[in-house]
PDB file of N, CA and C in Angstrom:
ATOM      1  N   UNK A   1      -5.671 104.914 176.655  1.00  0.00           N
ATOM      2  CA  UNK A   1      -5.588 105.980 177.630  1.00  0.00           C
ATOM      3  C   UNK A   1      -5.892 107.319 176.958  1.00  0.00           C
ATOM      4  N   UNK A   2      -6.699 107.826 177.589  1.00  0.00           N
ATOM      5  CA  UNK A   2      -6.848 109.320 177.275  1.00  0.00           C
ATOM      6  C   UNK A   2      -5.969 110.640 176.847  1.00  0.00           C
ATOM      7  N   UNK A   3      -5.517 110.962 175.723  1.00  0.00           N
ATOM      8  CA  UNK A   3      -4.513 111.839 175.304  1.00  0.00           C
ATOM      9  C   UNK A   3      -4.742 113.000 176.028  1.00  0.00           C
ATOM     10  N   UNK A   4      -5.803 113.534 177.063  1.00  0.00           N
ATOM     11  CA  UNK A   4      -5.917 115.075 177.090  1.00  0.00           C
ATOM     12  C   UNK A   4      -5.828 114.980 178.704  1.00  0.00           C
ATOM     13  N   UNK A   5      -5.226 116.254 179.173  1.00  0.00           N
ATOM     14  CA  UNK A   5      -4.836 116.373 180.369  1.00  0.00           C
ATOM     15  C   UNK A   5      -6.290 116.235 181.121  1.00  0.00           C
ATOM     16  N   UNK A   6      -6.921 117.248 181.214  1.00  0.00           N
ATOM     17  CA  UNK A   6      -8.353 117.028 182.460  1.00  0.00           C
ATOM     18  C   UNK A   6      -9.182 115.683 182.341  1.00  0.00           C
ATOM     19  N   UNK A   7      -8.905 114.686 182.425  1.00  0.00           N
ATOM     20  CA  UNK A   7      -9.457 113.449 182.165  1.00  0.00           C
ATOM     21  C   UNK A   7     -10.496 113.502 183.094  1.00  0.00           C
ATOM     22  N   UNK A   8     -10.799 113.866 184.298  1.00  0.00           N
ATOM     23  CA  UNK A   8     -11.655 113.759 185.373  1.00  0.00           C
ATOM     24  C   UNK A   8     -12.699 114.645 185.065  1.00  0.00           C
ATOM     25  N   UNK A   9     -12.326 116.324 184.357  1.00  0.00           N
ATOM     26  CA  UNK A   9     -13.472 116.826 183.843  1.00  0.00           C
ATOM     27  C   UNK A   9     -14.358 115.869 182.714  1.00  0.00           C
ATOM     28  N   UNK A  10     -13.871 115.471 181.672  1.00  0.00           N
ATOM     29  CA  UNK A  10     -13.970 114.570 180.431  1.00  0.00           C
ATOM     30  C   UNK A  10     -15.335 113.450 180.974  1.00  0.00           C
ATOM     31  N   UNK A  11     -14.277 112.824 182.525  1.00  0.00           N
ATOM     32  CA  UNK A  11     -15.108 111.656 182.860  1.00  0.00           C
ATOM     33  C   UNK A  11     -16.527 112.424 183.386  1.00  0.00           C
ATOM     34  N   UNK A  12     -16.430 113.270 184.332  1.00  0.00           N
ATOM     35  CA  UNK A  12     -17.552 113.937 184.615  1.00  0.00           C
ATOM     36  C   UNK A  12     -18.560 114.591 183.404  1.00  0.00           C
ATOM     37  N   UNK A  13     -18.314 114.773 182.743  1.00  0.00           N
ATOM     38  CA  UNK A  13     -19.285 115.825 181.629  1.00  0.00           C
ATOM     39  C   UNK A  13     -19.605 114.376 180.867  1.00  0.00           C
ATOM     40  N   UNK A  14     -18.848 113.246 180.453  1.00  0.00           N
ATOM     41  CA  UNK A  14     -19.140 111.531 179.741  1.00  0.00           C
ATOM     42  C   UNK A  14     -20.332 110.891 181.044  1.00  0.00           C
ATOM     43  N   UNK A  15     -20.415 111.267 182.366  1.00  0.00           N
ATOM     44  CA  UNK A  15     -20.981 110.479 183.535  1.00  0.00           C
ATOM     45  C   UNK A  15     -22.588 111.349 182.870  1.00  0.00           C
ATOM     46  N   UNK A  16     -22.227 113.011 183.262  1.00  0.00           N
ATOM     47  CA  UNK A  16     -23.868 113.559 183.368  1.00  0.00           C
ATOM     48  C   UNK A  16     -24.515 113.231 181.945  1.00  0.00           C
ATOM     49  N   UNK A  17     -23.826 113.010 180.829  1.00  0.00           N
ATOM     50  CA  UNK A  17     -24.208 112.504 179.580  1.00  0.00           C
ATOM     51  C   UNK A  17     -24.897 111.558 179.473  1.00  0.00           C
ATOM     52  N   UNK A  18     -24.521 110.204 180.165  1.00  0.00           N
ATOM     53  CA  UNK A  18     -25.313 108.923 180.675  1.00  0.00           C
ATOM     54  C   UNK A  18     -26.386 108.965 181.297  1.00  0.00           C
ATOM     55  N   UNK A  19     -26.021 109.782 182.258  1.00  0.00           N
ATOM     56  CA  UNK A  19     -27.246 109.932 183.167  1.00  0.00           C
ATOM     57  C   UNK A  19     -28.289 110.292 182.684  1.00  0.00           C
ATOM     58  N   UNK A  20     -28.188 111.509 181.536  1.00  0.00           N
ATOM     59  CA  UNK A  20     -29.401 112.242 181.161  1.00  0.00           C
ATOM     60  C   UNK A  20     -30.074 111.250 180.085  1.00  0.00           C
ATOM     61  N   UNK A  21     -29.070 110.430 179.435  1.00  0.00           N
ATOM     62  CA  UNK A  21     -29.671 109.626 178.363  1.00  0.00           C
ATOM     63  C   UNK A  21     -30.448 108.420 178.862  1.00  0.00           C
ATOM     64  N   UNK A  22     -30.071 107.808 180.232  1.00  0.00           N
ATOM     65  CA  UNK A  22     -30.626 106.853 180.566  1.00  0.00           C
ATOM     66  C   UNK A  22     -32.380 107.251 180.935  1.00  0.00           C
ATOM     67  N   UNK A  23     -32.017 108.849 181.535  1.00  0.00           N
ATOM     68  CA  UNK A  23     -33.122 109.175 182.099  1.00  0.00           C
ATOM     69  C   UNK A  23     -34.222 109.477 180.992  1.00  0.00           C
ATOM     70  N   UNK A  24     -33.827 109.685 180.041  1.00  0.00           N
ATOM     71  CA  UNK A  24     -34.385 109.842 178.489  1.00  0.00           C
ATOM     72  C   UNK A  24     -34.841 108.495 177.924  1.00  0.00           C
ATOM     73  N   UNK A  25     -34.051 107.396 178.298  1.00  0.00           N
ATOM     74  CA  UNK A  25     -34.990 106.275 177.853  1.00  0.00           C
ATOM     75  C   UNK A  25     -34.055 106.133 176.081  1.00  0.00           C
ATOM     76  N   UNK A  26     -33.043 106.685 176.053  1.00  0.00           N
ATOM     77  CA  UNK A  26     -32.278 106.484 174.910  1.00  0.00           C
ATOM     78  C   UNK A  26     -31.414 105.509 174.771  1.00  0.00           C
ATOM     79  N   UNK A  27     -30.950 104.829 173.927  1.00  0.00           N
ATOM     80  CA  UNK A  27     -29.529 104.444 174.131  1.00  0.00           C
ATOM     81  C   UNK A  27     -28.755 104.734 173.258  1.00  0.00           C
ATOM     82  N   UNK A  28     -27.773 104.143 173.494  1.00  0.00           N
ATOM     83  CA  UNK A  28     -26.683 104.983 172.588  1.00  0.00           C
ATOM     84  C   UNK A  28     -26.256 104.725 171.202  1.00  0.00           C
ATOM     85  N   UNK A  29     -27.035 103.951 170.732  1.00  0.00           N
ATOM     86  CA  UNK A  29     -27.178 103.984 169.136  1.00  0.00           C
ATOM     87  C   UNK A  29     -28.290 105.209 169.153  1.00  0.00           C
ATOM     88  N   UNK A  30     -29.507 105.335 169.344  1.00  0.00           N
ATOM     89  CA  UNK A  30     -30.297 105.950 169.394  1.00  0.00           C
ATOM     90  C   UNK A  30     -29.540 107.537 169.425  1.00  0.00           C
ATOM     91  N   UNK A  31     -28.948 107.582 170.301  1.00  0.00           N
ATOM     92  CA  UNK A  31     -28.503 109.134 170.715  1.00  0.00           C
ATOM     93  C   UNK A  31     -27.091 109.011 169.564  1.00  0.00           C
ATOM     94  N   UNK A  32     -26.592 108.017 169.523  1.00  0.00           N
ATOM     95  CA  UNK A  32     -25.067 108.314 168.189  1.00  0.00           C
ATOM     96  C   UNK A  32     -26.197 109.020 166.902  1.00  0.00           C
ATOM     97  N   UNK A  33     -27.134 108.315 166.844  1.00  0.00           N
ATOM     98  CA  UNK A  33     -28.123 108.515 165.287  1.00  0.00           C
ATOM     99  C   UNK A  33     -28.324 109.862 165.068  1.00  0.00           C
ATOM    100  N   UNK A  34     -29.025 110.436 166.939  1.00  0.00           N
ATOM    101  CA  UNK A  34     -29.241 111.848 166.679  1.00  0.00           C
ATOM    102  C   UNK A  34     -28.037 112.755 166.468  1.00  0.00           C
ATOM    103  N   UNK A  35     -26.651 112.507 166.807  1.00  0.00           N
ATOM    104  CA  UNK A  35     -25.459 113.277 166.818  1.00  0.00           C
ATOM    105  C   UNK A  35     -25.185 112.805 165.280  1.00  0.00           C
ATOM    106  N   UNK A  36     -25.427 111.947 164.650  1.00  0.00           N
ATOM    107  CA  UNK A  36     -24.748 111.886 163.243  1.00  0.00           C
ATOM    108  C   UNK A  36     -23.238 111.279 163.865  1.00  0.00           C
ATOM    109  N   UNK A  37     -22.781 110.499 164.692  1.00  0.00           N
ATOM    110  CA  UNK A  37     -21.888 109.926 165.023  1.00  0.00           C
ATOM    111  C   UNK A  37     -21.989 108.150 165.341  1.00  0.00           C
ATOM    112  N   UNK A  38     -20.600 107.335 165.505  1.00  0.00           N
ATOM    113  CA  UNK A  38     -21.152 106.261 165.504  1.00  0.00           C
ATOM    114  C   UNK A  38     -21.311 106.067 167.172  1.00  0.00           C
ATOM    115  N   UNK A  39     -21.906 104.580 167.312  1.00  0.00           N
ATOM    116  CA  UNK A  39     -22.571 104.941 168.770  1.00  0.00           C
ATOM    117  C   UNK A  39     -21.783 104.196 169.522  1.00  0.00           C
ATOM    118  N   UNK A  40     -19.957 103.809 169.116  1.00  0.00           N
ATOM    119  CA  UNK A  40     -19.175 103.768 169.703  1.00  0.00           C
ATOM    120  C   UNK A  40     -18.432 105.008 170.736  1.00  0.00           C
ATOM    121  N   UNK A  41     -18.961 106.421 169.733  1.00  0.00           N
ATOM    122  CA  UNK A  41     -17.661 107.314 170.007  1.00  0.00           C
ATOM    123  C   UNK A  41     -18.925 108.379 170.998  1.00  0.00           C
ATOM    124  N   UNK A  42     -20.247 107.623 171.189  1.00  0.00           N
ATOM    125  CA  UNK A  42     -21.276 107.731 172.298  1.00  0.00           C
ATOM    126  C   UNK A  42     -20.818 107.667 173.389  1.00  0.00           C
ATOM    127  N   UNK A  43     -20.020 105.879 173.078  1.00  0.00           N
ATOM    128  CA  UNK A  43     -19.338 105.115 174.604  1.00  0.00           C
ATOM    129  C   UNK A  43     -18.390 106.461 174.936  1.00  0.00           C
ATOM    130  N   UNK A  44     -17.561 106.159 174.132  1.00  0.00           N
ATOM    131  CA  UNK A  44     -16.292 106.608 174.337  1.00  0.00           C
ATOM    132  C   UNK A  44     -16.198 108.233 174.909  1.00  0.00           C
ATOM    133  N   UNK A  45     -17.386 109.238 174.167  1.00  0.00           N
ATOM    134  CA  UNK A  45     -17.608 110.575 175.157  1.00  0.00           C
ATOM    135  C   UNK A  45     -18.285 109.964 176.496  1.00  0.00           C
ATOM    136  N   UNK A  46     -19.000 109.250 176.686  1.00  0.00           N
ATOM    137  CA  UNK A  46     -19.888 108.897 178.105  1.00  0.00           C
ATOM    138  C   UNK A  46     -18.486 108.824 179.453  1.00  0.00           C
ATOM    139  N   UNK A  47     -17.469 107.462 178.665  1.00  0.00           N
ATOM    140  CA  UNK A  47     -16.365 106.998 179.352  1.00  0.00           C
ATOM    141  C   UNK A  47     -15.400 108.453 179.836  1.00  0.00           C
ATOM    142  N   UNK A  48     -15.455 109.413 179.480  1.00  0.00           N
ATOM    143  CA  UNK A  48     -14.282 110.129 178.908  1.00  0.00           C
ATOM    144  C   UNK A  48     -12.920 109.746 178.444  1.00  0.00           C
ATOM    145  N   UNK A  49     -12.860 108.717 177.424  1.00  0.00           N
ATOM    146  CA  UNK A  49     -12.082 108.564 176.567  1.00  0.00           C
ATOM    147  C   UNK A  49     -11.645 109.697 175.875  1.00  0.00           C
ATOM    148  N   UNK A  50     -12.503 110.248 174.963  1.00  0.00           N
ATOM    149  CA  UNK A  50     -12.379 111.156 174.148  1.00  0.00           C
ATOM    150  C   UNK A  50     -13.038 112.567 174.924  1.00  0.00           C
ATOM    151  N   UNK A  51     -12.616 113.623 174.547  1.00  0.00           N
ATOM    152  CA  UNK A  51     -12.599 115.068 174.501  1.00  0.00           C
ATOM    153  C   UNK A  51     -14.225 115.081 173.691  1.00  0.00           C
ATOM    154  N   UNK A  52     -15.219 115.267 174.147  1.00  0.00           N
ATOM    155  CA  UNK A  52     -16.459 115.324 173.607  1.00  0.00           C
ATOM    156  C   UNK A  52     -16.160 117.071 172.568  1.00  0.00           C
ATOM    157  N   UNK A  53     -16.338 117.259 172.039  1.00  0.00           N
ATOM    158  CA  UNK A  53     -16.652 118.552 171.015  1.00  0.00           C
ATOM    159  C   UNK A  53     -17.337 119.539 171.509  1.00  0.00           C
ATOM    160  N   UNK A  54     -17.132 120.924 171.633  1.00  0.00           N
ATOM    161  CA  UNK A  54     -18.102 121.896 172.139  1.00  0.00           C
ATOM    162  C   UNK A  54     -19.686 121.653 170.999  1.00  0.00           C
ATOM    163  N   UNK A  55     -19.201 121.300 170.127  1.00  0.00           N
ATOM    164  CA  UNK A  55     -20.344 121.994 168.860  1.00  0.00           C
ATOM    165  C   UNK A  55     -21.289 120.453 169.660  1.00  0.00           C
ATOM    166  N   UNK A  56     -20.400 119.167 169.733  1.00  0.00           N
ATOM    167  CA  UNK A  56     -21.727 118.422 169.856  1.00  0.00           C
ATOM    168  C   UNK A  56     -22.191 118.515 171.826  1.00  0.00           C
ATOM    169  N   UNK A  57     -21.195 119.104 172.233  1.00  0.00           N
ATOM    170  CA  UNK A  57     -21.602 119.118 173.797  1.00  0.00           C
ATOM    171  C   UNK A  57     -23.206 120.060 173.522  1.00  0.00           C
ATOM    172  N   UNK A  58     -22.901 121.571 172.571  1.00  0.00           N
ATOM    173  CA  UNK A  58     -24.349 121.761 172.315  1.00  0.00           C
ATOM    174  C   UNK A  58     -25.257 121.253 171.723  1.00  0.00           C
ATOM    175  N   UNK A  59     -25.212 120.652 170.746  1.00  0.00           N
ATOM    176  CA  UNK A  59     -26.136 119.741 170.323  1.00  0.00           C
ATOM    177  C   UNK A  59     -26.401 118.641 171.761  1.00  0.00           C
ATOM    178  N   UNK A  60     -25.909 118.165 172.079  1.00  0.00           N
ATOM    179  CA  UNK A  60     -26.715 117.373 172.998  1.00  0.00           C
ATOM    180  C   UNK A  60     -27.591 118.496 173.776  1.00  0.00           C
ATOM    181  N   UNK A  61     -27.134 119.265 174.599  1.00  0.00           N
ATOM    182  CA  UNK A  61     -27.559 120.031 175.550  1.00  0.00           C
ATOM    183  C   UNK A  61     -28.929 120.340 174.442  1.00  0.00           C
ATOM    184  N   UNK A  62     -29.260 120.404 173.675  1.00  0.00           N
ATOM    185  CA  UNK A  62     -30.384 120.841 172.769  1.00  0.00           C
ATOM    186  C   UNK A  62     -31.140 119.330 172.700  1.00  0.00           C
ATOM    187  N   UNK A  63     -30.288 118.628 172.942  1.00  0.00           N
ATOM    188  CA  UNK A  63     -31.670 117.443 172.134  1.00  0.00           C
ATOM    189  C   UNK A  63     -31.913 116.962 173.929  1.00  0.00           C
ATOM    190  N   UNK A  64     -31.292 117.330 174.777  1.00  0.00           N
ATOM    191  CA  UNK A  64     -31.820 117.005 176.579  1.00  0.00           C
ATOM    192  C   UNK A  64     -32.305 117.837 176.616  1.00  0.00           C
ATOM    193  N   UNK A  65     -32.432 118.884 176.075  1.00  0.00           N
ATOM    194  CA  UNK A  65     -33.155 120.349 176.805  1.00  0.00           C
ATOM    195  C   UNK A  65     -32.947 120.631 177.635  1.00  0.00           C
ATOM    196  N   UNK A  66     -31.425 120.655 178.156  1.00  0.00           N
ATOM    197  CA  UNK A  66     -30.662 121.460 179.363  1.00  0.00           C
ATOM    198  C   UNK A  66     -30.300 122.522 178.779  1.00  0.00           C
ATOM    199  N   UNK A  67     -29.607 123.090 179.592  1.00  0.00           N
ATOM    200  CA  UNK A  67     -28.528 124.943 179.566  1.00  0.00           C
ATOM    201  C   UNK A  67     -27.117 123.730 179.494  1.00  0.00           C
ATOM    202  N   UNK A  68     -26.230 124.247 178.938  1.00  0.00           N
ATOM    203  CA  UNK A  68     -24.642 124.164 178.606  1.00  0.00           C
ATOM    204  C   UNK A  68     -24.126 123.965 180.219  1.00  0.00           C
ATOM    205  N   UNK A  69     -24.768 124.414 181.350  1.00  0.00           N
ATOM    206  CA  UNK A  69     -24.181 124.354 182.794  1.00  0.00           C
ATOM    207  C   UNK A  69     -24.298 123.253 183.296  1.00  0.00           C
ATOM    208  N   UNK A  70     -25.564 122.545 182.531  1.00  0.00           N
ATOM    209  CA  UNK A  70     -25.787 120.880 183.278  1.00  0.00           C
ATOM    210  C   UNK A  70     -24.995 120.111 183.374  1.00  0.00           C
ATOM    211  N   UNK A  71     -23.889 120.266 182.250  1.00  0.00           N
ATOM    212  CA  UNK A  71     -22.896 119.171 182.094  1.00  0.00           C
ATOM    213  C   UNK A  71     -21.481 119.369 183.088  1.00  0.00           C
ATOM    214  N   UNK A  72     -21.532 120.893 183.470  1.00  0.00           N
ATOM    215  CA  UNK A  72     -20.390 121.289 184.121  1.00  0.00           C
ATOM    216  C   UNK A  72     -20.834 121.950 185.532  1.00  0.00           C
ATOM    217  N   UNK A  73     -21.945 121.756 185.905  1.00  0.00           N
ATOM    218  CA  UNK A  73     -22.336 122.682 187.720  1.00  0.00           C
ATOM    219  C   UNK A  73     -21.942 121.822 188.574  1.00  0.00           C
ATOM    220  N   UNK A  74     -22.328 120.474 188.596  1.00  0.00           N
ATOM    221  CA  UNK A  74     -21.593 119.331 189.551  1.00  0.00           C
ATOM    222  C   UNK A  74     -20.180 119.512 190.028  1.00  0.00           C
ATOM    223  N   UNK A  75     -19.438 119.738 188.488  1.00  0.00           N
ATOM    224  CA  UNK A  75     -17.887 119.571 188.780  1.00  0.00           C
ATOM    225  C   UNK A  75     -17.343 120.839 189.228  1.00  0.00           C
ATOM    226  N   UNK A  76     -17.821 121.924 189.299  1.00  0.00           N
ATOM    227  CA  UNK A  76     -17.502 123.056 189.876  1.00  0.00           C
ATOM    228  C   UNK A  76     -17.477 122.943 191.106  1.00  0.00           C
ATOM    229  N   UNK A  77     -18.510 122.179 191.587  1.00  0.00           N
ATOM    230  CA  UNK A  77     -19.218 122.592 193.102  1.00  0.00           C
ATOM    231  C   UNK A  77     -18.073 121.333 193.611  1.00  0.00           C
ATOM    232  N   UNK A  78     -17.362 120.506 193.202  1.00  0.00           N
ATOM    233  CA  UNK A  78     -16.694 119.168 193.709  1.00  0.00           C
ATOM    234  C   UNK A  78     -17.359 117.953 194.037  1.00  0.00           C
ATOM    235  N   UNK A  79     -18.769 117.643 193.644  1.00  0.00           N
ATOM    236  CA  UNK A  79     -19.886 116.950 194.085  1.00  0.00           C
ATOM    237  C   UNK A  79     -19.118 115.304 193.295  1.00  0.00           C
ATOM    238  N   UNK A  80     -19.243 114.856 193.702  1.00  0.00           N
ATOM    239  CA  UNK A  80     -19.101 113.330 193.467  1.00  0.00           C
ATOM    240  C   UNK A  80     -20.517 112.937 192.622  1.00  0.00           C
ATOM    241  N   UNK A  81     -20.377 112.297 191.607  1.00  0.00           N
ATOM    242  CA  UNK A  81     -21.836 111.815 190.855  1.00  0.00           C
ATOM    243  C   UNK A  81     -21.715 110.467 190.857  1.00  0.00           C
ATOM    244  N   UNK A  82     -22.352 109.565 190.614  1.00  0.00           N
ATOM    245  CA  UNK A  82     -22.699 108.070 190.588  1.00  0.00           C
ATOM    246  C   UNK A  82     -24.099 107.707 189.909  1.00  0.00           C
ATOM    247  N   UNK A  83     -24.013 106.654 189.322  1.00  0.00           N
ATOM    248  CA  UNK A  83     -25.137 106.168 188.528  1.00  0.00           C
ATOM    249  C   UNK A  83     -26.412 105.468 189.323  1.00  0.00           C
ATOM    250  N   UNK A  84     -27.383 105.453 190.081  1.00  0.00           N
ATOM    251  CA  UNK A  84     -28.269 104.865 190.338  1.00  0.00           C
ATOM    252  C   UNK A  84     -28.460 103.626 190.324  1.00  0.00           C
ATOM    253  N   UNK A  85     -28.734 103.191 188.991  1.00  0.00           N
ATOM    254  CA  UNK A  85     -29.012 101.903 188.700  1.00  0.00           C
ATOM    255  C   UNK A  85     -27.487 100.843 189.350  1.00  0.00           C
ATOM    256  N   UNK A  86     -26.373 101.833 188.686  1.00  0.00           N
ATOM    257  CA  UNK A  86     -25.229 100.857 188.986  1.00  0.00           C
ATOM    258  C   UNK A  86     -24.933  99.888 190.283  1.00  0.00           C
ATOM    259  N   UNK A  87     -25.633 100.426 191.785  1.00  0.00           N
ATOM    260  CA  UNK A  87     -25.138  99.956 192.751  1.00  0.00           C
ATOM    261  C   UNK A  87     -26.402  99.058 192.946  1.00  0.00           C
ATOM    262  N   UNK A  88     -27.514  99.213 192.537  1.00  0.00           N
ATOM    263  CA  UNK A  88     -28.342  98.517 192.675  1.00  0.00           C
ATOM    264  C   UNK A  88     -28.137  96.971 191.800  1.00  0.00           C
ATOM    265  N   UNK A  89     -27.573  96.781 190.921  1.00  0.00           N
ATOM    266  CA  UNK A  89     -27.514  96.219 190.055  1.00  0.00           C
ATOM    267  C   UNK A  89     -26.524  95.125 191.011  1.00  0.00           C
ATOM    268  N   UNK A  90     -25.201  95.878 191.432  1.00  0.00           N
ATOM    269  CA  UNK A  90     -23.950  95.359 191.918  1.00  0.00           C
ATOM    270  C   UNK A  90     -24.085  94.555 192.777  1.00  0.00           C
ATOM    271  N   UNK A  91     -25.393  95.209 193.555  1.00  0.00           N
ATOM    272  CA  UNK A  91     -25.799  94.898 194.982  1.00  0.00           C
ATOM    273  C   UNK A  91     -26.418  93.243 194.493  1.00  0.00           C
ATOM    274  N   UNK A  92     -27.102  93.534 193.482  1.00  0.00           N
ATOM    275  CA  UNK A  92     -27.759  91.922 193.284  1.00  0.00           C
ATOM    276  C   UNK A  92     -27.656  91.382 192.945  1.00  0.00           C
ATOM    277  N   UNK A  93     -26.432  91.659 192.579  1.00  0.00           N
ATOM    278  CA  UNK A  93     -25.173  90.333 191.546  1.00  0.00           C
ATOM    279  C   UNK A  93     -24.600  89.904 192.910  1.00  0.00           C
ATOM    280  N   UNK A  94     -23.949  90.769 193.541  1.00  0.00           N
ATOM    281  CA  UNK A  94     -23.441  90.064 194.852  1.00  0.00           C
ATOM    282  C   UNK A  94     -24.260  89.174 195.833  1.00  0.00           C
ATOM    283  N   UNK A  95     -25.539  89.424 195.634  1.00  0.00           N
ATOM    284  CA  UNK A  95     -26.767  88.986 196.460  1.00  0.00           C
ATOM    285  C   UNK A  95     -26.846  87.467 195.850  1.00  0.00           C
ATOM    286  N   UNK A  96     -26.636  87.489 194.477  1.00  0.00           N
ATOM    287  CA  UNK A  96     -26.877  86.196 194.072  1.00  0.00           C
ATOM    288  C   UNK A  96     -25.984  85.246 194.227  1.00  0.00           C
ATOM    289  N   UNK A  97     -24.633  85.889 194.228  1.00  0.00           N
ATOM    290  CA  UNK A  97     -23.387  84.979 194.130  1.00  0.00           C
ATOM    291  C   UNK A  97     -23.480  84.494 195.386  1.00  0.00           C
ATOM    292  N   UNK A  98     -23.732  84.870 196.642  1.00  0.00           N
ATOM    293  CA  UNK A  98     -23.609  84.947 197.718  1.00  0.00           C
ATOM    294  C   UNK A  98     -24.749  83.307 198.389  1.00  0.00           C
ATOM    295  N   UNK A  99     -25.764  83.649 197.496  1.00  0.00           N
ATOM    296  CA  UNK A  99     -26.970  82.624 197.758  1.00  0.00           C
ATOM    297  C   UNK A  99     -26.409  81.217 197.127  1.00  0.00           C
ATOM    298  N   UNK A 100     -25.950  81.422 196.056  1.00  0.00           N
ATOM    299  CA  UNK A 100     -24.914  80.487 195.493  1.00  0.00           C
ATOM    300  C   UNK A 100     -23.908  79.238 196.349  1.00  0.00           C
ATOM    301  N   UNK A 101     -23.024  80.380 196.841  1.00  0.00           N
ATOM    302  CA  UNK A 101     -22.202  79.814 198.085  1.00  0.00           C
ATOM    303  C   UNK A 101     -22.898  79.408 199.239  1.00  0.00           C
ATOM    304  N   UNK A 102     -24.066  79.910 200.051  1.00  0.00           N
ATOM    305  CA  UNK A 102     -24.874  79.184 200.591  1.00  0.00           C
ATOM    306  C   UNK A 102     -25.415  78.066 200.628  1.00  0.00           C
ATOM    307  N   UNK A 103     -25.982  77.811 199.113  1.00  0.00           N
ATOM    308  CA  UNK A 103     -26.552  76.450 198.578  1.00  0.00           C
ATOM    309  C   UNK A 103     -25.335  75.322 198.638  1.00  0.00           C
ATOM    310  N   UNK A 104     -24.191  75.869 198.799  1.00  0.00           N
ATOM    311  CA  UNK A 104     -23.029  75.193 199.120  1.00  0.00           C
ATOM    312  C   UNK A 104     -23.080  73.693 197.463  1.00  0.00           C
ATOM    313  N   UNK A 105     -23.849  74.005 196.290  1.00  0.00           N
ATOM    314  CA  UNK A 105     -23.387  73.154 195.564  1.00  0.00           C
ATOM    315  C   UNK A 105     -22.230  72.884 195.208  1.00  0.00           C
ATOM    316  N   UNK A 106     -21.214  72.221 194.885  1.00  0.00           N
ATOM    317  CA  UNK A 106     -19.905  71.962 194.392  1.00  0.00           C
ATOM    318  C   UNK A 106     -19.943  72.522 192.585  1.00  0.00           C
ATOM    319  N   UNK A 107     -21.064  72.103 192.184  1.00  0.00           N
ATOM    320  CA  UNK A 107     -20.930  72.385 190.343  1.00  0.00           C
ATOM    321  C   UNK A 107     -21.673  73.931 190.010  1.00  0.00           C
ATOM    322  N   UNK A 108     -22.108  74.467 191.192  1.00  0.00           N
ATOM    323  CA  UNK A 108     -22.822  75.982 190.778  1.00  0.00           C
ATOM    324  C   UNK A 108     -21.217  77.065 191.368  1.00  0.00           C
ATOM    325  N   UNK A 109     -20.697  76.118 192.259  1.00  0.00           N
ATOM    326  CA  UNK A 109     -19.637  77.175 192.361  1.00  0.00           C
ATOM    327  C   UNK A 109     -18.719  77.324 191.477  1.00  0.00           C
ATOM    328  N   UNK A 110     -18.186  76.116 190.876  1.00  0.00           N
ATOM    329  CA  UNK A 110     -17.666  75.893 190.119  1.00  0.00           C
ATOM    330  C   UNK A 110     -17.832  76.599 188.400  1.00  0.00           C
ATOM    331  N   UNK A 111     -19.087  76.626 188.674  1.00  0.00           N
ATOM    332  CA  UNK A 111     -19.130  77.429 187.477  1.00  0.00           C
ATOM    333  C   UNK A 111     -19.242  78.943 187.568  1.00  0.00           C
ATOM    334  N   UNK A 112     -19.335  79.559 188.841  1.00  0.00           N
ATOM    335  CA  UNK A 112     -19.608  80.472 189.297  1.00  0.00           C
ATOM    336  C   UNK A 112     -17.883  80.881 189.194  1.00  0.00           C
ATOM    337  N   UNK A 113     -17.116  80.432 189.327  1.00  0.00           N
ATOM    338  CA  UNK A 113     -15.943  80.581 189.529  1.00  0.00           C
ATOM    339  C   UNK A 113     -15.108  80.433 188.330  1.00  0.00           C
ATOM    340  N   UNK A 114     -15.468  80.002 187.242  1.00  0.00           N
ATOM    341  CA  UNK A 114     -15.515  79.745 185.884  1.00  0.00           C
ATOM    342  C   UNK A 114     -15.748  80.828 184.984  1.00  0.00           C
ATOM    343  N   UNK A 115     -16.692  81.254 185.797  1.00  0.00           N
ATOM    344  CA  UNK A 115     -17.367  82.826 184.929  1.00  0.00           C
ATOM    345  C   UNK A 115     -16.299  83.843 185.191  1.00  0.00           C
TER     346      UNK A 115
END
C-alpha cells in the first residue's frame, strides 16, 4: 500500500506516464534505461505505488517532450483518464470466453475455469 496521502494524484500522474510511453512505442525497461532506474520502480511510478520524484517527473517530461502540465491538467480539470488499448483488449478476452461457453465443450470449459 502506498505510504503517501494523495494516492489518486500519484495514480493519475503513474496513468498519463503510461499513456505517453505506450504512445512512444517504449517500454518500460526501455524508459527505466533512460531514467537510470530499474524498470520495476517504472511499474511502480506508472501504478502510483511510489511518489514519482520531481527531478525525474522532469526528466521524463524532457525525454516525452511535454511541459511539466501534461502530467497534472487532467487532474485539475477532474477528467477521468483510461487506457485505450485496455478495454479493447477486455472486450476480447470476454468475447472469447464467451464463444467458449457457446461451443458448450465440457474440457474447454473446464480448462477455461482452471485458468
Amino acid at each position: 500500500m502506498p505510504k503517501h496521502k494523495n494516492i489518486e494524484l500519484f495514480k493519475h500522474i503513474g496513468l498519463k506516464i503510461r499513456i505517453k510511453r505506450r504512445e512512444l512505442n517504449f517500454s518500460q525497461e526501455k524508459l527505466a534505461e533512460m531514467l537510470n532506474v530499474a524498470y520495476t520502480q517504472v511499474y511502480k511510478y506508472e501504478t502510483g505505488r511510489f511518489k514519482i520524484p520531481l527531478d525525474y517527473l522532469m526528466e521524463l517530461a524532457d525525454i516525452f517532450k511535454v511541459d511539466l502540465n501534461y502530467f497534472l491538467s487532467d487532474y485539475c480539470s477532474g477528467k477521468k483518464l483510461k487506457l485505450k488499448n485496455e478495454n479493447k483488449e477486455y472486450n476480447k478476452t470476454i468475447g472469447m470466453v464467451k464463444e467458449i461457453y457457446d461451443f458448450n465443450d465440457e474440457n474447454l470449459i473446464y480448462l477455461l475455469k482452471k485458468a
